[in-house]
N, C-alpha and C. Protein backbone atom coordinates (compact mmCIF):
# COMPACT_ATOMS: atom_id res chain seq x y z
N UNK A 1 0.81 -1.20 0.00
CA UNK A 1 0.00 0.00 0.00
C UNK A 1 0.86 1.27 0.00
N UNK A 2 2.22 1.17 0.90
CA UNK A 2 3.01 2.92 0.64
C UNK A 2 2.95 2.83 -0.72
N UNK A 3 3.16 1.93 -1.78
CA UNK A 3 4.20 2.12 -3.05
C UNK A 3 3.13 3.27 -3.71
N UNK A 4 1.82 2.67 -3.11
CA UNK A 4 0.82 4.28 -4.21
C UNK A 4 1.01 4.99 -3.45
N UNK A 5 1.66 5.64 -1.88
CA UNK A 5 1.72 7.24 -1.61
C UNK A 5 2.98 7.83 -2.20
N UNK A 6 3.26 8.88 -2.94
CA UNK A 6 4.14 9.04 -3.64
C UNK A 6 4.79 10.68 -3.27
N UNK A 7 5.27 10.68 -2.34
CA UNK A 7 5.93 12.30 -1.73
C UNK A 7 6.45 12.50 -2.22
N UNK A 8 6.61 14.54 -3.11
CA UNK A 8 7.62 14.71 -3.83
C UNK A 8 8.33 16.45 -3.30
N UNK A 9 8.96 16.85 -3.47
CA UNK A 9 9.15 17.98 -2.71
C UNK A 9 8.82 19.05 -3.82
N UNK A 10 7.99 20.14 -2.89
CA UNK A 10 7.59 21.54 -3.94
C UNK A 10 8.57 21.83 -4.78
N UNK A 11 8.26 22.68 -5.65
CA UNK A 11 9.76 23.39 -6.51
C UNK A 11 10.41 24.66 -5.83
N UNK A 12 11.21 24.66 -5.81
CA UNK A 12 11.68 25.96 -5.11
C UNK A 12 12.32 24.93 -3.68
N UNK A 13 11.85 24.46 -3.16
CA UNK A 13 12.13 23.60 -1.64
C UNK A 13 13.58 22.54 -1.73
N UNK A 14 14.38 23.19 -1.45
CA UNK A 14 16.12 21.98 -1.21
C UNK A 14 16.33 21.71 0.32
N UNK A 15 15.37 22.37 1.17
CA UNK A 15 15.54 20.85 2.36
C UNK A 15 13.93 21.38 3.08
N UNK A 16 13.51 20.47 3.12
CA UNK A 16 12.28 20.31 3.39
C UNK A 16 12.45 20.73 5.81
N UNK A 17 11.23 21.74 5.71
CA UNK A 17 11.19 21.56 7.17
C UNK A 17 9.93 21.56 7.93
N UNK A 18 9.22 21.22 7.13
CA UNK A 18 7.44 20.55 7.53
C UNK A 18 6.55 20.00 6.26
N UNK A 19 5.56 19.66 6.46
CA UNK A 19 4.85 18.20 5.80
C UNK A 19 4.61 19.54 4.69
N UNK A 20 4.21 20.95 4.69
CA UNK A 20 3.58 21.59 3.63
C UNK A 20 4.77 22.09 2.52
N UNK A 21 6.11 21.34 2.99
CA UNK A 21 6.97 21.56 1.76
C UNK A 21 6.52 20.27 0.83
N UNK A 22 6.00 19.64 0.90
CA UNK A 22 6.17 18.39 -0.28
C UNK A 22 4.36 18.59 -0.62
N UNK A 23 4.20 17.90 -1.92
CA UNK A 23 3.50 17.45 -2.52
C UNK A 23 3.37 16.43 -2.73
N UNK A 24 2.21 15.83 -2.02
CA UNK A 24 2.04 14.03 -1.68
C UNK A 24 0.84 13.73 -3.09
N UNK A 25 1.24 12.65 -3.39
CA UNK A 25 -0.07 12.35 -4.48
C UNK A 25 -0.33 10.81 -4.15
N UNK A 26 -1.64 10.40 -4.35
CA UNK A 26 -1.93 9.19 -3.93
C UNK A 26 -2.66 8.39 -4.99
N UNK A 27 -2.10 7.25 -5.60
CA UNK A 27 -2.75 6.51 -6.65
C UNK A 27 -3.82 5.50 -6.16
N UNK A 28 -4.83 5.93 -6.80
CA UNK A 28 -6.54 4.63 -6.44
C UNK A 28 -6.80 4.18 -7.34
N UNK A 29 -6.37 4.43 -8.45
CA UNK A 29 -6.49 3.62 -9.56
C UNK A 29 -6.26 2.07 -9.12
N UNK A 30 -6.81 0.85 -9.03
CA UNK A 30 -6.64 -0.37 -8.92
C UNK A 30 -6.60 -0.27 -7.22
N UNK A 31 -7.45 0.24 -6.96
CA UNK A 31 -6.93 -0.34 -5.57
C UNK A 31 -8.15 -1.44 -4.96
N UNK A 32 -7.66 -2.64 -3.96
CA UNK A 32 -7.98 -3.84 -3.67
C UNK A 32 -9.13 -3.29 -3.33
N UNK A 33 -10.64 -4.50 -3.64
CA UNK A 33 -11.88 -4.37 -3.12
C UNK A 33 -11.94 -4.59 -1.17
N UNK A 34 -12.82 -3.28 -1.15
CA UNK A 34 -12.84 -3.11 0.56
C UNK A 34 -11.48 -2.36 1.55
N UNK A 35 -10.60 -1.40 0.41
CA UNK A 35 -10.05 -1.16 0.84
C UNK A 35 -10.11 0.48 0.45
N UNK A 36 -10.05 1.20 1.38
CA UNK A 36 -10.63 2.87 1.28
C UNK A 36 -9.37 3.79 1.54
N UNK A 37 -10.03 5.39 0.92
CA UNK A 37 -8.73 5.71 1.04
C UNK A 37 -9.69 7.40 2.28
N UNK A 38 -9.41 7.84 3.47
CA UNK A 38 -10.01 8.67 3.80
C UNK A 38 -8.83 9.99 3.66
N UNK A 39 -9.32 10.64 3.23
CA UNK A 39 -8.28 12.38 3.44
C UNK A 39 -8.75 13.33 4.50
N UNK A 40 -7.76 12.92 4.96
CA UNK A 40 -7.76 14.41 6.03
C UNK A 40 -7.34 15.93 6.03
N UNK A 41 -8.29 16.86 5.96
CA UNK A 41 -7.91 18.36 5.33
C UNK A 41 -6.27 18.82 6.76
């Protein structure tokens, strides 16, 4: 299941120093029956 969360760091950002430097993307394409994805704002 990590291999679909995929963290990448903003542009402009060469050392990251909290979660709102990166850009996380999450793949659901194919994902296993009964298995959910919830987002938290």
């Amino acid at each position: 299941m990590l291999s679909r969360i995929q963290p990448k760091l903003k542009d402009g950002v060469t050392v990251p120093r909290s979660f709102e430097d990166y850009q996380v993307s999450v793949i659901e394409d194919g994902m296993p029956s009964g298995v959910t994805i919830e987002r938290k704002a």
